[in-house]
Protein backbone atom coordinates (compact mmCIF):
# COMPACT_ATOMS: atom_id res chain seq x y z
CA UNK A 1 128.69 224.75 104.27
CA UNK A 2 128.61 224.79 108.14
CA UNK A 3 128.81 228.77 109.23
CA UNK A 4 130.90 228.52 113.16
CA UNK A 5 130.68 231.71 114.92
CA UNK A 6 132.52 229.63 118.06
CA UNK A 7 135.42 232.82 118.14
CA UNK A 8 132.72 235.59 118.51
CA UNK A 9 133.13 237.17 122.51
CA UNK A 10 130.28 236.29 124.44
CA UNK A 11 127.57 238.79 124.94
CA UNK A 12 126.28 240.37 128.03
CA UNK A 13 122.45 240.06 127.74
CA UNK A 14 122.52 243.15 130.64
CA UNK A 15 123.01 245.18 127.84
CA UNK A 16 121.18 244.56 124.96
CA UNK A 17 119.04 247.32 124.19
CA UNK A 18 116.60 247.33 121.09
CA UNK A 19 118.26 248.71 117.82
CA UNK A 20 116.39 250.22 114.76
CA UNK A 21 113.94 247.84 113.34
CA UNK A 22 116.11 247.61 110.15
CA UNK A 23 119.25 246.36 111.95
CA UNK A 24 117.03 244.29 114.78
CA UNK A 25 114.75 242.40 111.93
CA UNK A 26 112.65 240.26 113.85
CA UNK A 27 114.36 240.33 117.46
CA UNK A 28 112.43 241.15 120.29
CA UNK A 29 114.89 242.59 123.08
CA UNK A 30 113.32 245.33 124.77
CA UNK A 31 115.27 248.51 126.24
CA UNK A 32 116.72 247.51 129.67
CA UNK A 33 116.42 243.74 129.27
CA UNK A 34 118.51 242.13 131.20
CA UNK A 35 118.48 238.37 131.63
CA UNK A 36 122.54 237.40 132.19
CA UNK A 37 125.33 236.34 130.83
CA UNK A 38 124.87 233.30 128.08
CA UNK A 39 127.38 232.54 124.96
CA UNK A 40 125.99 229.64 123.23
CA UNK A 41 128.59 229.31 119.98
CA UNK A 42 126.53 228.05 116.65
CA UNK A 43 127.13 227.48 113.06
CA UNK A 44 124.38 229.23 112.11
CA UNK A 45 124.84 232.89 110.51
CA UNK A 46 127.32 234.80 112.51
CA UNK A 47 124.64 237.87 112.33
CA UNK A 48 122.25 235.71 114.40
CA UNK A 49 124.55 234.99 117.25
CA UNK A 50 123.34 237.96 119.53
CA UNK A 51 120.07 236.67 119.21
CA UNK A 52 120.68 233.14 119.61
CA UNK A 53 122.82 233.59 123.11
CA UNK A 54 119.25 235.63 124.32
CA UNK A 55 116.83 232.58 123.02
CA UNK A 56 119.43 230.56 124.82
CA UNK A 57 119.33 232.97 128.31
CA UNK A 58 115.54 233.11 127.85
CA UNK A 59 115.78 229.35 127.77
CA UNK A 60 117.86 228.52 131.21
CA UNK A 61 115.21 231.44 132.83
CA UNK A 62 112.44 229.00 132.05
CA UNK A 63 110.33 232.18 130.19
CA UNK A 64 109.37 229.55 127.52
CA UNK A 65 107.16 231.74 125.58
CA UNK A 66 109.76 234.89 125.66
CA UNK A 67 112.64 232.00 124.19
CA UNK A 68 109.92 230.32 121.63
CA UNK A 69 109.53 233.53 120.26
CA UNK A 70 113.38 234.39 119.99
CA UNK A 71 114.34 231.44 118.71
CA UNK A 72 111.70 231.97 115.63
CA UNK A 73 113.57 235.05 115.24
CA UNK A 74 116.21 233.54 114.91
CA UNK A 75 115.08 231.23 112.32
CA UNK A 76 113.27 234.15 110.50
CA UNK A 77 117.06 235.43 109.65
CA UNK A 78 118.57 232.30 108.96
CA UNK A 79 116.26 229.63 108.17
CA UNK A 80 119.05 226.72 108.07
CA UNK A 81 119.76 227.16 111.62
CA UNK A 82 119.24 223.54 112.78
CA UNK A 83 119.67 224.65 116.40
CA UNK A 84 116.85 227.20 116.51
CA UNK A 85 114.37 224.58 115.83
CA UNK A 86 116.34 222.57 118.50
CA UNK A 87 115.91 225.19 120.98
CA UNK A 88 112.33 225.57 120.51
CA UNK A 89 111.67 222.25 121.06
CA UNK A 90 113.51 222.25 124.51
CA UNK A 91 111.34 225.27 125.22
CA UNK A 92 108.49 223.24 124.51
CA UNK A 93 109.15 220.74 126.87
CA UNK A 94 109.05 223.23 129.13
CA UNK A 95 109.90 223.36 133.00
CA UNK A 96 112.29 219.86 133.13
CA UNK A 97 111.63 219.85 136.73
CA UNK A 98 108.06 219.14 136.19
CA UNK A 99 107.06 215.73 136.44
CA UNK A 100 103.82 216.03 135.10
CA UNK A 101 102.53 214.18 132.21
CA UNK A 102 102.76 216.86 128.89
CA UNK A 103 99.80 217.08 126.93
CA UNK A 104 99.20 215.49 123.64
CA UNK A 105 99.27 219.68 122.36
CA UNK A 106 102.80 220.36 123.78
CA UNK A 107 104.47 216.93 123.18
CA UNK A 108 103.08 217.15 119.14
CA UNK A 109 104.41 221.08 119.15
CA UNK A 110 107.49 219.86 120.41
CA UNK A 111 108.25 217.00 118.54
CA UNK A 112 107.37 219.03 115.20
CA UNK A 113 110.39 221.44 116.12
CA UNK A 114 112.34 218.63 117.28
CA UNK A 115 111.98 216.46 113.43
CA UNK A 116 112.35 220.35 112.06
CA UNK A 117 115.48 220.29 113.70
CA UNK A 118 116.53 217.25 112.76
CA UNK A 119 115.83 217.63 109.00
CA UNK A 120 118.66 220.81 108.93
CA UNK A 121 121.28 218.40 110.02
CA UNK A 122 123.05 218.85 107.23
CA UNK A 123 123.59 222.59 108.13
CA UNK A 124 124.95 221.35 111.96
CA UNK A 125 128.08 220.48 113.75
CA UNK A 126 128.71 217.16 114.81
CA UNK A 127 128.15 218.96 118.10
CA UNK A 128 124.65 219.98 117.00
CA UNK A 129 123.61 216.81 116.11
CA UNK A 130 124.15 215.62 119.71
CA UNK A 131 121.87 218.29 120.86
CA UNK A 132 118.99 217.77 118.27
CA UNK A 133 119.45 214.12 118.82
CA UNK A 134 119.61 214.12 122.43
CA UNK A 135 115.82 216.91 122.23
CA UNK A 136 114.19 214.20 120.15
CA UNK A 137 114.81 211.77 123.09
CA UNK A 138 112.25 212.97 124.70
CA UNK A 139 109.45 213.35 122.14
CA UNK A 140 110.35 209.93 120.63
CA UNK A 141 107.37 207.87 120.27
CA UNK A 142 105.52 209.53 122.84
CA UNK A 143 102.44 207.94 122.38
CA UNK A 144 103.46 204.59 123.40
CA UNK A 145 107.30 205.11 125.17
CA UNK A 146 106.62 206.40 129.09
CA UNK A 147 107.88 209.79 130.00
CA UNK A 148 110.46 208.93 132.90
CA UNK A 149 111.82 206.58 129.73
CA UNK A 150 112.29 209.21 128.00
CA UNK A 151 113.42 211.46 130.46
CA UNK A 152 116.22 209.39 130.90
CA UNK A 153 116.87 208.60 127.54
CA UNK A 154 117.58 212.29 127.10
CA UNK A 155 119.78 212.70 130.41
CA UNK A 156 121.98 209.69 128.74
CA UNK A 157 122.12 211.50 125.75
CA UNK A 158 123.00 214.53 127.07
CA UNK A 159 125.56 213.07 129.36
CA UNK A 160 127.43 211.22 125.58
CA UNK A 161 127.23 214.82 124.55
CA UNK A 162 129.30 216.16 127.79
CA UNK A 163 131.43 212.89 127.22
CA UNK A 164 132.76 213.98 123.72
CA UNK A 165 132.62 217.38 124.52
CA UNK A 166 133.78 218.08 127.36
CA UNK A 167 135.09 221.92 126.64
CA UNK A 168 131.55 222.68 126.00
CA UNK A 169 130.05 224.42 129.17
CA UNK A 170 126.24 224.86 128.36
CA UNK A 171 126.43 220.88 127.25
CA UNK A 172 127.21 220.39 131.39
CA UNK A 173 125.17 223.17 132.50
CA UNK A 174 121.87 220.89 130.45
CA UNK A 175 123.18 217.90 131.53
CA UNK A 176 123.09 218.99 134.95
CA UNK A 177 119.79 219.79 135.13
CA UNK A 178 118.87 216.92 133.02
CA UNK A 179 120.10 214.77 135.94
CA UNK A 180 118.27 216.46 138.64
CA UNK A 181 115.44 215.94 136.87
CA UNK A 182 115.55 212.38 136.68
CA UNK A 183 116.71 211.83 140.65
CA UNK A 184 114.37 209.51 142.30
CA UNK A 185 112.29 211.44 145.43
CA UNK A 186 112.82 207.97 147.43
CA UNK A 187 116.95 208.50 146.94
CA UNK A 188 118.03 210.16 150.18
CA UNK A 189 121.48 210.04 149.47
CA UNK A 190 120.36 212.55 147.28
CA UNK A 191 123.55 211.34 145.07
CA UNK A 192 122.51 212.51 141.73
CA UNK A 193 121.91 215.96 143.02
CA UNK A 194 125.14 216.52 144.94
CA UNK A 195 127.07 215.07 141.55
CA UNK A 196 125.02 218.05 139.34
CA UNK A 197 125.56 220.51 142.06
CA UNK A 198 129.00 220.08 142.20
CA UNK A 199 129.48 220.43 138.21
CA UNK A 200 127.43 223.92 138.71
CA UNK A 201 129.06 225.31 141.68
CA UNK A 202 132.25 224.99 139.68
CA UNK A 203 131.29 226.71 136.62
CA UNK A 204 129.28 228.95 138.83
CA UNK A 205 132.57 230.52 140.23
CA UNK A 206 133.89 231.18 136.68
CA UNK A 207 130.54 232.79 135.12
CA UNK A 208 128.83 234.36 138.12
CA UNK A 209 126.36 235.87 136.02
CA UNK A 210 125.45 232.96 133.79
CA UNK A 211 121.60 232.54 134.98
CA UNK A 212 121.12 228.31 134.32
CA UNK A 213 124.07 228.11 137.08
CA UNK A 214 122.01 230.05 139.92
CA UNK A 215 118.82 228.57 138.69
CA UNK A 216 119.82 225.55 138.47
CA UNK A 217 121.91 225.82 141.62
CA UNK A 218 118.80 226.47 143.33
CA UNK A 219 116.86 223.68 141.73
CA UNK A 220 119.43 220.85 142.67
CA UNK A 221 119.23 221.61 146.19
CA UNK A 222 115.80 222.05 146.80
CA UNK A 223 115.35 219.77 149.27
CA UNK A 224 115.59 220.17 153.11
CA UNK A 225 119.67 218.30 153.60
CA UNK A 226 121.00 220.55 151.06
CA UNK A 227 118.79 224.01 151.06
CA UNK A 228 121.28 226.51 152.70
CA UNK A 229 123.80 225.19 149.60
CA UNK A 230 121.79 227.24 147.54
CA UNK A 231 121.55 230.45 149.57
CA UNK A 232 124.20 232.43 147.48
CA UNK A 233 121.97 231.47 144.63
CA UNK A 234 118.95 231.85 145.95
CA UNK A 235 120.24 235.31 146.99
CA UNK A 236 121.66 236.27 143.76
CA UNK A 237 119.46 234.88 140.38
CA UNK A 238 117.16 237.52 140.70
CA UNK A 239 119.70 240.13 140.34
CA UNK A 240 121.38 238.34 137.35
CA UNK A 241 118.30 238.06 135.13
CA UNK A 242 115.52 240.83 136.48
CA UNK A 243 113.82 240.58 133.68
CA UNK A 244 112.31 237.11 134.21
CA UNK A 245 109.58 236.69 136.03
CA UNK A 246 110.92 233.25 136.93
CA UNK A 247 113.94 234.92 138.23
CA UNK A 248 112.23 236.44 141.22
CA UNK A 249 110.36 233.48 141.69
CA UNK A 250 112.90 230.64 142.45
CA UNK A 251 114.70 232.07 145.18
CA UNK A 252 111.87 231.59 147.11
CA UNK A 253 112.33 227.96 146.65
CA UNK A 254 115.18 228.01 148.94
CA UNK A 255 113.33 231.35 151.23
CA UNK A 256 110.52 228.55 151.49
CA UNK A 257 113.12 225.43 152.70
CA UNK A 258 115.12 227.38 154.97
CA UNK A 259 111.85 229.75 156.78
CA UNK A 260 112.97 232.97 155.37
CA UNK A 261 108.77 233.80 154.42
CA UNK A 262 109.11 238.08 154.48
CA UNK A 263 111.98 237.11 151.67
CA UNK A 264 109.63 234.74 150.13
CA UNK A 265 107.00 237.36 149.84
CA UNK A 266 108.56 239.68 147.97
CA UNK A 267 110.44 237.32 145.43
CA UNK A 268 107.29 236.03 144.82
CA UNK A 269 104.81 239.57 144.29
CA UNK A 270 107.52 240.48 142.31
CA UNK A 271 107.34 237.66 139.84
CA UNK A 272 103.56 237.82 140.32
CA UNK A 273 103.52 241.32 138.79
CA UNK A 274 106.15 240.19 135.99
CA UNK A 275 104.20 237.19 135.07
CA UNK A 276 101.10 239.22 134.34
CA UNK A 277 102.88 241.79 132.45
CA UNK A 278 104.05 238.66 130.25
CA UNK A 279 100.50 237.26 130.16
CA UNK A 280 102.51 234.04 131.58
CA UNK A 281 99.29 233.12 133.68
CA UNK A 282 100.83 229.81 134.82
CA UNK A 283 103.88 231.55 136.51
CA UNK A 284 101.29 234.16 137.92
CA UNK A 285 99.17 231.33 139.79
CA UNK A 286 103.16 229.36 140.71
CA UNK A 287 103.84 232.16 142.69
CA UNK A 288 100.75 232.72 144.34
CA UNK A 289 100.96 229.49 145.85
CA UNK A 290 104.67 230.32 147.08
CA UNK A 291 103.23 233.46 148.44
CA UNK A 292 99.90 232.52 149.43
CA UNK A 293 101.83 229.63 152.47
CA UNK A 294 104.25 232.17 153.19
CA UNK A 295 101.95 234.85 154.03
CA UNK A 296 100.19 231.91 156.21
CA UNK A 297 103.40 231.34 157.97
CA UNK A 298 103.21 235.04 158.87
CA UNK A 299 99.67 235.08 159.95
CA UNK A 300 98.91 237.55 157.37
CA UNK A 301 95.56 236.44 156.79
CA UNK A 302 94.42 239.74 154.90
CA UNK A 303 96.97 239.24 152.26
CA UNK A 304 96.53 235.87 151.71
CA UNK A 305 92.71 235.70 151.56
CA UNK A 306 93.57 238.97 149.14
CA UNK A 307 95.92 235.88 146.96
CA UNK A 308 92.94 233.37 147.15
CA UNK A 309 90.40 235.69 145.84
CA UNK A 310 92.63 236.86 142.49
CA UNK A 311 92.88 233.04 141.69
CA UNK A 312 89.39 232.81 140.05
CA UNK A 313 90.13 235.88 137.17
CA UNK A 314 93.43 234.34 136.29
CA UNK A 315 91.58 230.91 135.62
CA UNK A 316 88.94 232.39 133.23
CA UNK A 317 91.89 234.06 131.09
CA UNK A 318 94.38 230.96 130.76
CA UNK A 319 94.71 228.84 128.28
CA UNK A 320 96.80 225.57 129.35
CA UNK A 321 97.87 224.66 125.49
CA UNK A 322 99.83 228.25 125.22
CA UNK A 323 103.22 228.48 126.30
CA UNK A 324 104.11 230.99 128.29
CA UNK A 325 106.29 231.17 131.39
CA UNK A 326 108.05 228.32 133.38
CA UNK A 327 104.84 226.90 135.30
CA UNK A 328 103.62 224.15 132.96
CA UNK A 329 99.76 223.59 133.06
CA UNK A 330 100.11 221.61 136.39
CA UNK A 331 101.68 224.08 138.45
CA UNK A 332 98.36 226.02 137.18
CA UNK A 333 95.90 223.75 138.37
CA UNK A 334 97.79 222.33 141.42
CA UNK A 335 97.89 226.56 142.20
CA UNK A 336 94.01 226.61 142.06
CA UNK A 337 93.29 223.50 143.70
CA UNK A 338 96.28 224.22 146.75
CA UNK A 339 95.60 228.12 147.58
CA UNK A 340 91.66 227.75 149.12
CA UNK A 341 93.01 224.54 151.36
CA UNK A 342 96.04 226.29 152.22
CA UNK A 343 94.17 229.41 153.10
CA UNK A 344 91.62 227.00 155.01
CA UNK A 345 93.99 224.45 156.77
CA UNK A 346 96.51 226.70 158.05
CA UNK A 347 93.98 228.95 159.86
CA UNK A 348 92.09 225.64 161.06
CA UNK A 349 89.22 226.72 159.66
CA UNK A 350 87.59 223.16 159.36
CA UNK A 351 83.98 224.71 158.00
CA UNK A 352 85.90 226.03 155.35
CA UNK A 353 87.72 223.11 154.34
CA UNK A 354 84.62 220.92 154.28
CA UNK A 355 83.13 223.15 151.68
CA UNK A 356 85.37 223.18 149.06
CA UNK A 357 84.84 222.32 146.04
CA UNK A 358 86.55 219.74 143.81
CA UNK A 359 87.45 220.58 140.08
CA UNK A 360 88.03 218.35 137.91
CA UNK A 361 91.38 218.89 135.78
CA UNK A 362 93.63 216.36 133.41
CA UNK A 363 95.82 215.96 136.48
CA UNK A 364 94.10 213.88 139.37
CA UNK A 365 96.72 214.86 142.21
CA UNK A 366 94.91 218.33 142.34
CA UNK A 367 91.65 216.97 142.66
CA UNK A 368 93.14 214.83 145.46
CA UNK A 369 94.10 218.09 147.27
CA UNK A 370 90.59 219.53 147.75
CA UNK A 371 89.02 216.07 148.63
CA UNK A 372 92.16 216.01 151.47
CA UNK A 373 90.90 219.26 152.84
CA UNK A 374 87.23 218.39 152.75
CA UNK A 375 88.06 215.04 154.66
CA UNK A 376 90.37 216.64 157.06
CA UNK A 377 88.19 219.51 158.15
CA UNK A 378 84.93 217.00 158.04
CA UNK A 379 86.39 214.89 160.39
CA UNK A 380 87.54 217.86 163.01
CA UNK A 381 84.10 218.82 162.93
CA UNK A 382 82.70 215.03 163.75
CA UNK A 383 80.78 214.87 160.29
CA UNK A 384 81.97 211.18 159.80
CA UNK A 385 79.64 210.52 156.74
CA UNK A 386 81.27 213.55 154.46
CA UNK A 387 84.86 212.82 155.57
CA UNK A 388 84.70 209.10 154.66
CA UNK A 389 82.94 210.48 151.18
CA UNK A 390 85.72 212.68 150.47
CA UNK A 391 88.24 209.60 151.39
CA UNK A 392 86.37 207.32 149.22
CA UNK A 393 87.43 209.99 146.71
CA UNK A 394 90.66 210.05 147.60
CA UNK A 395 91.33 206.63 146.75
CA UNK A 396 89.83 206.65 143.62
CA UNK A 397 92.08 209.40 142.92
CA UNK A 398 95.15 206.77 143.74
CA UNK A 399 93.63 203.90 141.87
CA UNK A 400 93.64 206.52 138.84
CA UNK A 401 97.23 207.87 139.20
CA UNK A 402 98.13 204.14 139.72
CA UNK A 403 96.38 202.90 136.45
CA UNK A 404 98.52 206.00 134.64
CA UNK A 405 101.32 204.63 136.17
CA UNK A 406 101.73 208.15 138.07
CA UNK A 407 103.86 206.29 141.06
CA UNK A 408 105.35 209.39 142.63
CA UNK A 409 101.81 211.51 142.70
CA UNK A 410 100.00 207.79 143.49
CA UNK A 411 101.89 208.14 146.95
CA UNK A 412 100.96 211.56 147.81
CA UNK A 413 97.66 210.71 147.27
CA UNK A 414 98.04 207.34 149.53
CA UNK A 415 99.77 209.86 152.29
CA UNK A 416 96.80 212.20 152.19
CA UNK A 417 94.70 209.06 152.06
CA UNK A 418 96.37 207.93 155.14
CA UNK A 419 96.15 210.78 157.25
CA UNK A 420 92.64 211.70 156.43
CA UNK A 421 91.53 207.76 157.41
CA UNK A 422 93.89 208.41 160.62
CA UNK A 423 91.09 212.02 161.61
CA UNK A 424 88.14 210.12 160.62
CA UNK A 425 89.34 206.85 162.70
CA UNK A 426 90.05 209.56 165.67
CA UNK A 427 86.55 210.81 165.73
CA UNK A 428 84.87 207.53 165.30
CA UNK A 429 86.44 206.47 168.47
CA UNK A 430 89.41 204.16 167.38
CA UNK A 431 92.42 205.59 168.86
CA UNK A 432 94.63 202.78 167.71
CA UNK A 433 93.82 202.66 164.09
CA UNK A 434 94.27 206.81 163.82
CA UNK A 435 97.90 206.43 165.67
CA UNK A 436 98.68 203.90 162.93
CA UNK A 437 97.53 205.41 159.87
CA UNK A 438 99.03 208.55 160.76
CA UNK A 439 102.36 206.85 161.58
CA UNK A 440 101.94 205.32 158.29
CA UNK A 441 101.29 208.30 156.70
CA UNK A 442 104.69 210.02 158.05
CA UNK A 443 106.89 207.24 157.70
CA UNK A 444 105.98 207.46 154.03
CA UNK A 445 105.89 211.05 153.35
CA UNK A 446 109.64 211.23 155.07
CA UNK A 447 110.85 208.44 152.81
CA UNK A 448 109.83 210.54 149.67
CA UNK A 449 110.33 214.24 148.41
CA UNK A 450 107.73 217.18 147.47
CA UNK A 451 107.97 218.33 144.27
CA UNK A 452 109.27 221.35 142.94
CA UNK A 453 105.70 222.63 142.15
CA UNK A 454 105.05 222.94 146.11
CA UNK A 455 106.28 225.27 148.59
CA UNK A 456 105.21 222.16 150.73
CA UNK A 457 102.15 219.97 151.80
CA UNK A 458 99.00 221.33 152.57
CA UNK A 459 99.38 219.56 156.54
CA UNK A 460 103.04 218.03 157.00
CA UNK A 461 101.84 214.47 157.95
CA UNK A 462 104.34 214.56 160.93
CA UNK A 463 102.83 217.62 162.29
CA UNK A 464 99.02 216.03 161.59
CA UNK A 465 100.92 213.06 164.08
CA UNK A 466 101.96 215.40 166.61
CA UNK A 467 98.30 217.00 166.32
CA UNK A 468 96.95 213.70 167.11
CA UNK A 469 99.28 212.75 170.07
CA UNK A 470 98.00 215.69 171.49
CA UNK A 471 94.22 214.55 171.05
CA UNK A 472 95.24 211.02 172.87
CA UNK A 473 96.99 213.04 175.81
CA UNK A 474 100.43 212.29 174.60
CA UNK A 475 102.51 215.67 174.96
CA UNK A 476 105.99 214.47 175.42
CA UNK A 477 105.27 212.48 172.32
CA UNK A 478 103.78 214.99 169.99
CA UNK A 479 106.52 217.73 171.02
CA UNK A 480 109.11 214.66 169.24
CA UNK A 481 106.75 214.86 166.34
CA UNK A 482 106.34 219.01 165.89
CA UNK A 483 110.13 219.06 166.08
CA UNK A 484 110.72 216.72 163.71
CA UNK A 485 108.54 218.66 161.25
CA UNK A 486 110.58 221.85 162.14
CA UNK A 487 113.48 220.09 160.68
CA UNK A 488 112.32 219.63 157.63
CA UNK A 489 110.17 222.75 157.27
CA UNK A 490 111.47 225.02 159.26
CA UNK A 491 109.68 227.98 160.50
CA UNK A 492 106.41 226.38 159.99
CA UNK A 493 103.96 228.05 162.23
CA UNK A 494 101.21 225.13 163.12
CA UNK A 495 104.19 223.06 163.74
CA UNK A 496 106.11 225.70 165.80
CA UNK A 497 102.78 226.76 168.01
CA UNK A 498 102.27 222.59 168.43
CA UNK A 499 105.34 222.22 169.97
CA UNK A 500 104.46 225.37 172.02
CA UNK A 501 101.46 223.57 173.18
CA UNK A 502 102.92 220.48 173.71
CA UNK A 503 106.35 221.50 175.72
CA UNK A 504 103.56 223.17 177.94
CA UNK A 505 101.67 220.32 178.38
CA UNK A 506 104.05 218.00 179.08
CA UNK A 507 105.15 220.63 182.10
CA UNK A 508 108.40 221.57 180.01
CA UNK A 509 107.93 225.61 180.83
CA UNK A 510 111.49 226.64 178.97
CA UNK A 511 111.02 224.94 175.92
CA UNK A 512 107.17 226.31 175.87
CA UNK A 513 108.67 229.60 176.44
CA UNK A 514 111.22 229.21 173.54
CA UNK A 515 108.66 228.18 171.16
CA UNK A 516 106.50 231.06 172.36
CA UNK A 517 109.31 233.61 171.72
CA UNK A 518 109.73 231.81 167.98
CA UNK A 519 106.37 232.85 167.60
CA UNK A 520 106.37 236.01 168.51
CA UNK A 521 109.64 236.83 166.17
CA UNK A 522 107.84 235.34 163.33
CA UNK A 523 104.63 237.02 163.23
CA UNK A 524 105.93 240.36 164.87
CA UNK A 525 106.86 241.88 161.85
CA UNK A 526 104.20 242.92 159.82
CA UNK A 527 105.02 245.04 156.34
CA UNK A 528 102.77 247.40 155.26
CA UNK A 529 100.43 245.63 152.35
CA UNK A 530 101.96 245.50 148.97
């Protein structure tokens, strides 16, 4: 007999405080949790409900290993709840913006709860089926069926599910996201993004404290032509669901698009310190990186060699087959690889750069981000043989990402490839070749998008451009260049202090001075150290 609790109110997570251990059973809410507003009707057993719209809340907050564990509680009061199984699975796919490929661990752990879920059909809605049928879309033959295939199997699904239900709010709010996820970085239009974010923005105004609408707000507009949509998000999410780490994270997606680094420094210390508290190790490193380029955008060079130094610890406690937070093993690894060149690029500290040292991870793109580093700060220094090394290295990288079939990563490799051959031709004398690789390298890095695990790349390949126009005496040239990179990252300092340079160069002594004055507002205010 299907159970609907459809006509129970919705619950207001801000509120849930832990009851006695004999009317709580297994449920984990903790005094003062507060994670939203989420009402996500079942037929499971009406006394399960409360529990199930927190799993649920957990879920949209991307704190994977907080919803895993409420959705077994859930299950450990009503084991024929089909959709608790369902919801672990989804929680085991983990952050959907992620394009990384999941491991053989997670997709298996997943695809268990998915057939788990499917076996309890019998117990489901018609409306439950959709879901658990739409979740095993994208652990369906695995092994031999690509991920972006599935991917978008599952947004189809998930879209036939809005399609024949169209009353049911948190089947748009998944869709939504669903779609953003599977938005080419190549389509400037950005069409499938504005469609999602208008679905959103709409509910958004009728459940202001739902937290998938800010989050996901925030998500579908990360990218440079639609960033300041998301500001009201941005500025809100961490104030609907405090309790997630992720929460204070993801605002700084936006802080990082629009050049708003003080704000970007807080969100992410505070989800630094909630992530450790969870053990959610991933998330801890995520943020770093956030933090780590915004304190570099500062110049606060104490703090973020203080961010660089914590990352080795954190490595020697995590585990990349546990789930934890939102950042899936990749954000953990790009966050070890990115923080040392970050912390040695941005301060031009070409030594440093040079010495780093690769390490060697199931995801090749991170590797490629050290061997960048090493090539770019070789080839400032005029050590030819070690910067053509590490480029060697970077196109092995891109033959390996290409034999995976890893197009979108392939190409940031071939843009890092690019600009590193464009330094190395520089300081072997071939001015030509360096002005054409690096206008390679920026044409394709502005046809394509970064990905949601970067505040940004480690040297915008339009500012590396502008750096280079400079080198061939080119001022009026490489100012067109630094500004170009402002519009797309604004508040950047290497970009801002190049056009500096090159308005003064080029004998332009009020646009030097307006730069300069940029400058001085960005890095004059300097918080005490958190």
């Amino acid at each position: 007999m299907i159970r609907l609790t459809a006509a129970l109110p919705p619950i207001v997570l801000a509120t849930l405080v832990a009851a006695p251990a004999a009317a709580q059973g297994h449920q984990t809410a903790q005094v003062g949790e507060k994670l939203g507003t989420v009402h996500f009707p079942t037929s499971c057993a009406p006394a399960v409900a409360p529990e199930m719209d927190r799993a649920v809340a957990l879920l949209h907050s991307f704190e994977f290993g907080a919803s895993i564990r409420a959705f077994g509680d859930v299950l450990a009061a009503d084991s024929t709840c089909a959709m608790a199984h369902w919801g672990t699975a989804l929680s085991r796919w983990s952050n959907p913006m992620a394009a990384m490929t999941r491991t053989p661990a997670l997709l298996a752990q997943g695809r268990r709860s998915a057939e788990a879920a499917a076996r309890l059909t019998d117990h489901a809605s018609e409306r439950e089926r959709r879901y658990i049928t739409a979740v095993g879309r994208l652990y369906h033959d695995y092994e031999h069926v690509d991920q972006q295939t599935r991917v978008a199997d599952y947004e189809r699904a998930m879209a036939d599910l809005v399609a024949r239900a169209p009353a049911d709010t948190e089947a748009m709010i998944f869709h939504a996201i669903a779609l953003v996820a599977t938005a080419a970085p190549t389509d400037k239009s950005y069409a499938k993004q504005r469609r999602a974010g208008a679905v959103l923005e709409a509910l958004w105004a009728n459940a202001p404290d739902h937290p998938g609408l800010a989050h996901y707000i925030i998500h579908t507009y990360d990218v440079p032509a639609l960033a300041s949509r998301a500001a009201a998000a941005a500025r809100r999410y961490a104030d609907i669901a405090p309790t997630a780490a992720h929460a204070q994270h993801m605002p700084s997606h936006t802080f990082t698009r629009l050049g708003y680094w003080s704000e970007s420094v807080r969100a992410n210390r505070q989800s630094f310190d909630a992530a450790l508290r969870d053990s959610a190790l991933a998330e801890a490193m995520h943020a770093s990186d956030y933090m780590e380029y915004a304190y570099l955008q500062l110049r606060r060079y104490d703090e973020a060699r203080d961010v660089r130094d914590a990352i080795p610890a954190l490595v020697t406690r995590y585990d990349p087959d546990v789930v934890r937070g939102a950042a899936p093993p990749s954000a953990a690894y790009f966050a070890i690889a990115a923080i040392p060149a970050r912390y040695a690029l941005e301060r031009g500290a070409w030594a440093d750069a040079a010495a780093l040292v690769p390490r060697s991870t199931d995801y090749p793109h991170t590797e490629a981000m050290t061997y960048f580093a090493r090539a770019l700060g070789a080839a400032r220094l005029g050590r030819r043989a070690e910067a053509r090394s590490a480029i060697d290295s970077l196109a092995a990288v891109e033959q390996r990402l290409g034999t995976r079939r890893d197009d979108y990563w392939a190409e940031q490799v071939r843009i890092q490839r690019l600009g590193a051959q464009a330094w190395l031709d520089l300081a072997e004398g071939r001015r030509v070749d360096a002005l054409a690789h690096m206008t390679d390298a920026a044409a394709r890095e502005d046809a394509t998008e970064k990905n949601a695990v970067t505040p940004g790349p480690l040297a915008p390949a339009r500012e590396l451009l502008g750096d280079i126009l400079m080198e061939l005496n080119r001022p009026a040239d490489a100012l067109a260049e630094y500004q170009r990179t402002l519009t797309k990252e604004p508040g950047r300092y290497r970009a801002l202090d190049g056009a500096r340079r090159a308005a003064s160069a080029a004998g332009m002594k009020a646009e030097a001075a307006r730069y300069a004055r940029q400058l001085e507002r960005l890095t004059a205010v300097r918080p005490s150290r958190p």
